[in-house]
PDB file of N, CA and C in Angstrom:
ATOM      1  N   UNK A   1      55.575 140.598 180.482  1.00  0.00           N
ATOM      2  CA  UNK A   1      54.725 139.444 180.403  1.00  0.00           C
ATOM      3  C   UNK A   1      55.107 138.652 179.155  1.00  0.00           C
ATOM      4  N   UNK A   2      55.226 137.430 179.091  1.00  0.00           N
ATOM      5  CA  UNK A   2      55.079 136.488 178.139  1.00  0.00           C
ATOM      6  C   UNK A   2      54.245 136.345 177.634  1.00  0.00           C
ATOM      7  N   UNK A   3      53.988 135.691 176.458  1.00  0.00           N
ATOM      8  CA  UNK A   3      52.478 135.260 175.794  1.00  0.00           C
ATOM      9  C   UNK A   3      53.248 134.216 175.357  1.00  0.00           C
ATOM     10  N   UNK A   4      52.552 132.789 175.616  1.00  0.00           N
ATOM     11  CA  UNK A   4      52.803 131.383 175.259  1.00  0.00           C
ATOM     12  C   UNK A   4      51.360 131.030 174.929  1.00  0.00           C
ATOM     13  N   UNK A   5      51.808 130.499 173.293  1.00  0.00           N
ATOM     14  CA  UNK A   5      50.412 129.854 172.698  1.00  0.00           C
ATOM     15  C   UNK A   5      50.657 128.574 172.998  1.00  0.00           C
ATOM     16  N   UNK A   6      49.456 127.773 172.752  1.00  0.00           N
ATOM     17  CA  UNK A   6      49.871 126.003 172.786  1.00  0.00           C
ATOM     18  C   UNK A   6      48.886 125.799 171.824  1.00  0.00           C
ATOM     19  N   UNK A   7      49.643 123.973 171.184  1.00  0.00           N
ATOM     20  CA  UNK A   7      48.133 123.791 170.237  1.00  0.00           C
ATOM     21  C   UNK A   7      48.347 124.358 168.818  1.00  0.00           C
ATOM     22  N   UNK A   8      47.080 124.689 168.492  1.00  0.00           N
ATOM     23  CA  UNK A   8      46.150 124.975 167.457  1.00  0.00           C
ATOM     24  C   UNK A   8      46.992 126.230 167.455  1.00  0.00           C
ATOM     25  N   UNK A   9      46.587 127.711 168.396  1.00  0.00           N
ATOM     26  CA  UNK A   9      46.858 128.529 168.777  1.00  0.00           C
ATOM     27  C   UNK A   9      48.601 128.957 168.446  1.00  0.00           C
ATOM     28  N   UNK A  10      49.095 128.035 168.699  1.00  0.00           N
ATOM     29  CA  UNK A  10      50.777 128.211 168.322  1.00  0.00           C
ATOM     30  C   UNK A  10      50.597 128.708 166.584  1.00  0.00           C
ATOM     31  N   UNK A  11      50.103 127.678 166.393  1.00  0.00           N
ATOM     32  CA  UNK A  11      50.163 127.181 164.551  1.00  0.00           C
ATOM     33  C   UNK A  11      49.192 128.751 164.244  1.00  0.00           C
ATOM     34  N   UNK A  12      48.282 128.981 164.458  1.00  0.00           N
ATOM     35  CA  UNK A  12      47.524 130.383 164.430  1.00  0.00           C
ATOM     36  C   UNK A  12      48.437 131.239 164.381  1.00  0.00           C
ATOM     37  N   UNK A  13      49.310 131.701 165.660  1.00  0.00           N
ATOM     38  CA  UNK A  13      49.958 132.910 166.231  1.00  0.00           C
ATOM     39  C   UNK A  13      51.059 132.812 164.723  1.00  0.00           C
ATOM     40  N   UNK A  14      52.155 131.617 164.427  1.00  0.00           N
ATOM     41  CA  UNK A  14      53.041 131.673 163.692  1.00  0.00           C
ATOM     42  C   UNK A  14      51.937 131.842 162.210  1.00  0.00           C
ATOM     43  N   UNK A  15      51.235 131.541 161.831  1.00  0.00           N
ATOM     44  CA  UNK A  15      50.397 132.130 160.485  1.00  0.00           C
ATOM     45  C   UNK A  15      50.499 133.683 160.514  1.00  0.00           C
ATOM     46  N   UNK A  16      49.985 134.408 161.794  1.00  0.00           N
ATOM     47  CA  UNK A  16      49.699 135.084 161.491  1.00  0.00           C
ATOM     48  C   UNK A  16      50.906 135.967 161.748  1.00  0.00           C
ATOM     49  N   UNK A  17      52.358 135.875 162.050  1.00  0.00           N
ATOM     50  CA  UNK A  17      53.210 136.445 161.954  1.00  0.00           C
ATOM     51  C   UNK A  17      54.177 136.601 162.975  1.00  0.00           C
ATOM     52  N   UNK A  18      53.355 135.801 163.880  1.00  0.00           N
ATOM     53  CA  UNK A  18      54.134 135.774 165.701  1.00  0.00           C
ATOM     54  C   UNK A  18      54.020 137.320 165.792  1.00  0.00           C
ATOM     55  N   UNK A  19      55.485 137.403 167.059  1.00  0.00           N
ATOM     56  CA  UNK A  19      55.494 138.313 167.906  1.00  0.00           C
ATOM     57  C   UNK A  19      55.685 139.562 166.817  1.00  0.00           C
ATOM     58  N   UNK A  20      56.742 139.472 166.137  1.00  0.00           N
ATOM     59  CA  UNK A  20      57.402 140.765 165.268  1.00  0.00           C
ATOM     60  C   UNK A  20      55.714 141.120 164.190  1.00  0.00           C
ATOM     61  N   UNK A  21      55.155 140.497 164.101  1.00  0.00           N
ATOM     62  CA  UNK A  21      54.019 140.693 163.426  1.00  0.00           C
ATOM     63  C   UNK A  21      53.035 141.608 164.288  1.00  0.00           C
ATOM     64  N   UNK A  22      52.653 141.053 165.710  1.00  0.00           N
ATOM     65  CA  UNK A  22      51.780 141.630 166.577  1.00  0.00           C
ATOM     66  C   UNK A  22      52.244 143.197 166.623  1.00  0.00           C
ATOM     67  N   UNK A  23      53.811 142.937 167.183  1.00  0.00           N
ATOM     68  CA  UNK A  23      54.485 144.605 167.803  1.00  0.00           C
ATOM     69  C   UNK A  23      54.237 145.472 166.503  1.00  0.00           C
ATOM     70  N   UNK A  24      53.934 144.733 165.128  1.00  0.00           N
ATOM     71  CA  UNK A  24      54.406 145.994 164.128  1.00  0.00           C
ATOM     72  C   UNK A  24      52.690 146.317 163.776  1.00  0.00           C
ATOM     73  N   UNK A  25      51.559 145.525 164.174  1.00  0.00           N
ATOM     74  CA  UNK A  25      50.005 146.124 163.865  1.00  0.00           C
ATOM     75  C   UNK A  25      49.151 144.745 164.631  1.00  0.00           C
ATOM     76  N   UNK A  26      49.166 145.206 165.440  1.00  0.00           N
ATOM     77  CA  UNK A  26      48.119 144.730 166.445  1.00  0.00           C
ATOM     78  C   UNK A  26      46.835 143.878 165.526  1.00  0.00           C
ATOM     79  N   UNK A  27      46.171 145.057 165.203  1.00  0.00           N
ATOM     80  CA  UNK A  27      44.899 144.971 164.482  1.00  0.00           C
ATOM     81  C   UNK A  27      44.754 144.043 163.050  1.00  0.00           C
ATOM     82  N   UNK A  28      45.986 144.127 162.473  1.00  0.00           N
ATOM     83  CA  UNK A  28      46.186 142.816 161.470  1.00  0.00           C
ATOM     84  C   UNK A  28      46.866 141.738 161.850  1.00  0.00           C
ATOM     85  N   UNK A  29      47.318 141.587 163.322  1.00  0.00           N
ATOM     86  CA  UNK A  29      47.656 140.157 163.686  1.00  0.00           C
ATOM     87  C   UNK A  29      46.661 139.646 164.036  1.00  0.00           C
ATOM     88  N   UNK A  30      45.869 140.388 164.965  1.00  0.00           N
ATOM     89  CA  UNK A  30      44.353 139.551 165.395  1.00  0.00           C
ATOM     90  C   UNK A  30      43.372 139.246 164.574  1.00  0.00           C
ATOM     91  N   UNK A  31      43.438 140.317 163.116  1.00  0.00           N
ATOM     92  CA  UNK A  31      42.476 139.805 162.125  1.00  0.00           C
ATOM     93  C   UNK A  31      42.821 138.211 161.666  1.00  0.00           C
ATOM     94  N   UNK A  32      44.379 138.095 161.235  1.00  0.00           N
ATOM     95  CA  UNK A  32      44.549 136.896 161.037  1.00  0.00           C
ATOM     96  C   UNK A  32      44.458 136.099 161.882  1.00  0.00           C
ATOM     97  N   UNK A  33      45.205 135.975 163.199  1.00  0.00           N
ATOM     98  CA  UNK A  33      44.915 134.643 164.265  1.00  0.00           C
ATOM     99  C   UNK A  33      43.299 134.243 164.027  1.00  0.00           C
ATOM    100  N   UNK A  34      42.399 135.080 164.249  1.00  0.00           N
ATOM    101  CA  UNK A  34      41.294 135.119 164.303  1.00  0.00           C
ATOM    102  C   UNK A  34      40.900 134.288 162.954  1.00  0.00           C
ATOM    103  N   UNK A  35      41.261 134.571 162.053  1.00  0.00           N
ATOM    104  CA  UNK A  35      40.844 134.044 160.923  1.00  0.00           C
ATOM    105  C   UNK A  35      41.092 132.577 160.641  1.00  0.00           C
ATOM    106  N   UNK A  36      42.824 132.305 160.983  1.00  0.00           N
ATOM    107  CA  UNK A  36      43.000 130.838 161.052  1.00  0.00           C
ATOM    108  C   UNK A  36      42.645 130.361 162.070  1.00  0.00           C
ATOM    109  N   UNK A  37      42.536 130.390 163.238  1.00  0.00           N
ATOM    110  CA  UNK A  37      41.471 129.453 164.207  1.00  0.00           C
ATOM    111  C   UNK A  37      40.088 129.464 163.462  1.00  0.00           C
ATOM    112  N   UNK A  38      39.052 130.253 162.880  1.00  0.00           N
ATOM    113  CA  UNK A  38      38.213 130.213 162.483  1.00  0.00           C
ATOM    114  C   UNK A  38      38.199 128.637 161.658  1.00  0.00           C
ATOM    115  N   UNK A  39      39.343 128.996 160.566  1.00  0.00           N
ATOM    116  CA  UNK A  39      39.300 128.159 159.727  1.00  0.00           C
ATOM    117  C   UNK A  39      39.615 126.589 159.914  1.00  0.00           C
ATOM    118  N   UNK A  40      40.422 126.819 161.393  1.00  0.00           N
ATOM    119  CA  UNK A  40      40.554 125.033 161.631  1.00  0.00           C
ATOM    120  C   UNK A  40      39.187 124.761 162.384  1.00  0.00           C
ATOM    121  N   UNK A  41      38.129 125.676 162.913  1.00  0.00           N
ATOM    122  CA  UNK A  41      36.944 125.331 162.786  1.00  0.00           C
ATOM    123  C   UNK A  41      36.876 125.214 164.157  1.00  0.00           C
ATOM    124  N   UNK A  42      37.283 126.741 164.721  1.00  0.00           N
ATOM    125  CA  UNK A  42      37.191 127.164 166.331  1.00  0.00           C
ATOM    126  C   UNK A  42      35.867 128.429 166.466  1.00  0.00           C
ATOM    127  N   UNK A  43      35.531 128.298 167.223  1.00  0.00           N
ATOM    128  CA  UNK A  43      34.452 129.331 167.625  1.00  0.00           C
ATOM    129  C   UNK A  43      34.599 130.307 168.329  1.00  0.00           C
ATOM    130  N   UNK A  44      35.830 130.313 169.094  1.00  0.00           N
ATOM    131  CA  UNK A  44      36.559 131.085 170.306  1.00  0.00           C
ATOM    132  C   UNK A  44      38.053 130.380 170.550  1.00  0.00           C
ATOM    133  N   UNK A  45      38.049 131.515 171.537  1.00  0.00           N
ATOM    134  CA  UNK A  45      39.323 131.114 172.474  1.00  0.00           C
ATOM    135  C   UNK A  45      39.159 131.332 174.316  1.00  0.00           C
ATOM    136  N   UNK A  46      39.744 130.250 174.479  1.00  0.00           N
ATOM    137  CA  UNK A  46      40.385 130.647 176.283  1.00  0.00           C
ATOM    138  C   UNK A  46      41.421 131.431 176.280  1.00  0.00           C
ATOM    139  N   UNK A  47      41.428 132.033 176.900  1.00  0.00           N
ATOM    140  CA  UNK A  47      43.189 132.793 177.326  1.00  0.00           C
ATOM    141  C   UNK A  47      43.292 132.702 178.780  1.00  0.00           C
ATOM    142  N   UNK A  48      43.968 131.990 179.298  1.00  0.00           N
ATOM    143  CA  UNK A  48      44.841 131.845 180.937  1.00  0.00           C
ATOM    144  C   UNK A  48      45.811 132.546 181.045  1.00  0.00           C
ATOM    145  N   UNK A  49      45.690 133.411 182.270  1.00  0.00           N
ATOM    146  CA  UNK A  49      47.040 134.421 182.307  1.00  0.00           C
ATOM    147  C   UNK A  49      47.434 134.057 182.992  1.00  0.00           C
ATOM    148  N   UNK A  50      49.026 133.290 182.934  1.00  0.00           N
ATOM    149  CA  UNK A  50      50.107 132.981 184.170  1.00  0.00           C
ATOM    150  C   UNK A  50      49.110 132.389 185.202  1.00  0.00           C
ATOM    151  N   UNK A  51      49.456 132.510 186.433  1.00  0.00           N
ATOM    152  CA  UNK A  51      49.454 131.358 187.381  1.00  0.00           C
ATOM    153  C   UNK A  51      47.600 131.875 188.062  1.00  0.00           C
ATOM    154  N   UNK A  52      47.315 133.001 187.177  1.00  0.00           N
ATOM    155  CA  UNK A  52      45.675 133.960 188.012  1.00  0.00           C
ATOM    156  C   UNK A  52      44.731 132.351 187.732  1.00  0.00           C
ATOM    157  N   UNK A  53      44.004 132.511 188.885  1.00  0.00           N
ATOM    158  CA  UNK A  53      42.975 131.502 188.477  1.00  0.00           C
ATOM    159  C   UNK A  53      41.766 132.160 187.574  1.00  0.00           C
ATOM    160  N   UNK A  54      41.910 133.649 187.443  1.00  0.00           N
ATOM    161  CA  UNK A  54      40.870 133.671 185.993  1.00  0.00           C
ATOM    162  C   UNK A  54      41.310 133.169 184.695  1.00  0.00           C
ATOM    163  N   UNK A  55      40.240 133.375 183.907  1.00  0.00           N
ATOM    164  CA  UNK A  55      40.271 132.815 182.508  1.00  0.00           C
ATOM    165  C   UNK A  55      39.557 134.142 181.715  1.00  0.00           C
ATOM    166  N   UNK A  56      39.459 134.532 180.535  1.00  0.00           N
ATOM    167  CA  UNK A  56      39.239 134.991 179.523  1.00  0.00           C
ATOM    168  C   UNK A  56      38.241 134.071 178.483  1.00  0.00           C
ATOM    169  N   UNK A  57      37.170 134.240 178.159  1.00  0.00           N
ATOM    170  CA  UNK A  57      36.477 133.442 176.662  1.00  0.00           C
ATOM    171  C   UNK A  57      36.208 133.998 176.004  1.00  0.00           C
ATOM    172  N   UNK A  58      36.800 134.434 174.359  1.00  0.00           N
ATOM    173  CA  UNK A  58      36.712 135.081 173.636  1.00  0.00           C
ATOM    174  C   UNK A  58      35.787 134.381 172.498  1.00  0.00           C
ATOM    175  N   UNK A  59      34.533 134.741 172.151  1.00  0.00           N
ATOM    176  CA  UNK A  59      34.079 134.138 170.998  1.00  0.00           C
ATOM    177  C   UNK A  59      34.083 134.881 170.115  1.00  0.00           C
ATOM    178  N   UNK A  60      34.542 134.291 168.543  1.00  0.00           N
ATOM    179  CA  UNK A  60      34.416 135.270 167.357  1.00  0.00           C
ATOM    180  C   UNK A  60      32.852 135.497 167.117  1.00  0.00           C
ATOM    181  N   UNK A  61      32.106 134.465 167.541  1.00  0.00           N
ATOM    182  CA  UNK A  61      30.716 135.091 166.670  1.00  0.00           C
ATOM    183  C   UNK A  61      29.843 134.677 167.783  1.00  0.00           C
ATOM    184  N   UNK A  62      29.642 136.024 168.754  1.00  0.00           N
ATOM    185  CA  UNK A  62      28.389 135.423 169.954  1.00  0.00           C
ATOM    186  C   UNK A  62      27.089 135.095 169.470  1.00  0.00           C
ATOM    187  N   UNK A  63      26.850 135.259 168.336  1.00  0.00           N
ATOM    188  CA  UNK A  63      25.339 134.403 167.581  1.00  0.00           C
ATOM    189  C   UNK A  63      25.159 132.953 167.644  1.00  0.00           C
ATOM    190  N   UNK A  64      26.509 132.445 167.287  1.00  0.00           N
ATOM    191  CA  UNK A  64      26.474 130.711 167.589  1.00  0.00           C
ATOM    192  C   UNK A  64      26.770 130.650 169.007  1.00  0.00           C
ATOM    193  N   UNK A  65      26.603 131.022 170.270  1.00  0.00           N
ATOM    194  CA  UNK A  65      26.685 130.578 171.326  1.00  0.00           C
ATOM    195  C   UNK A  65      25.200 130.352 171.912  1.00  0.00           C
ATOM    196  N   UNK A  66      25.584 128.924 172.499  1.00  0.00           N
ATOM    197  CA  UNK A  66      24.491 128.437 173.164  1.00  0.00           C
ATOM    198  C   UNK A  66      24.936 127.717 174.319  1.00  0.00           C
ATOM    199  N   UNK A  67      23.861 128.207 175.146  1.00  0.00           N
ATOM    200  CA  UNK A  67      24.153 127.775 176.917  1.00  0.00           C
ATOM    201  C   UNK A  67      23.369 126.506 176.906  1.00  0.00           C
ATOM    202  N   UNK A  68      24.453 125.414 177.562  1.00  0.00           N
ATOM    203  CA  UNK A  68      23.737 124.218 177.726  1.00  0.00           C
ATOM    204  C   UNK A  68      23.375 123.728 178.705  1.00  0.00           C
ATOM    205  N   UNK A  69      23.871 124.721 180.194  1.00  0.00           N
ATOM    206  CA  UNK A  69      23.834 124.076 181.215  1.00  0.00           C
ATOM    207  C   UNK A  69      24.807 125.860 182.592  1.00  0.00           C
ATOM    208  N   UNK A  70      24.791 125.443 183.375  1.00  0.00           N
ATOM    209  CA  UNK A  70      24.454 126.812 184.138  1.00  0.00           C
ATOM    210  C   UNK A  70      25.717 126.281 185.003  1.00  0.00           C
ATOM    211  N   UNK A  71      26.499 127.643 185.242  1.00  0.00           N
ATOM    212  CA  UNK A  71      28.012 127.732 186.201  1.00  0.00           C
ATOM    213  C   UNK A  71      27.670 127.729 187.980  1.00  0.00           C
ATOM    214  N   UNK A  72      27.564 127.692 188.412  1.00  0.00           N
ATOM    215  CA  UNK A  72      27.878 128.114 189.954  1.00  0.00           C
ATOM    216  C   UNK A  72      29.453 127.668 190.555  1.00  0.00           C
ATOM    217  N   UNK A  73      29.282 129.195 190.600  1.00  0.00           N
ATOM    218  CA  UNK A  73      31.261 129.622 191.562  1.00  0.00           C
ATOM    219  C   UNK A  73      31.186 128.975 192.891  1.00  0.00           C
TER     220      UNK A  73
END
């Protein structure tokens, strides 16, 4: 599988060390990505995998989430 950032997210992933960063500690690449999206003043992330019509929403802090309005599939 590939992982292609876009965006914000690119500039995140290369902060926090890209790929050779992820393969060598997981757990301190995501602390950082996590940290610089924080800091350009993100609340979460989407993640789209390849061509699946699901999606992923990752929020760093589910305390600031607020529902404004209701999904039907």
């Amino acid at each position: 599988m590939v992982i292609e950032f876009v965006g914000d997210a690119q500039k995140a992933d290369l902060q926090a060390g890209g790929t050779k960063a992820w393969i060598n500690n997981e757990t301190q690449w995501s602390q950082t990505f996590t940290k610089v999206l924080q800091q350009m003043g993100y609340d979460g992330v989407r993640v789209h995998v390849g061509n699946y019509k699901d999606l992923e929403v990752l929020i760093f802090n589910p305390s600031k989430l607020v529902v404004i309005g209701t999904f039907v599939a």
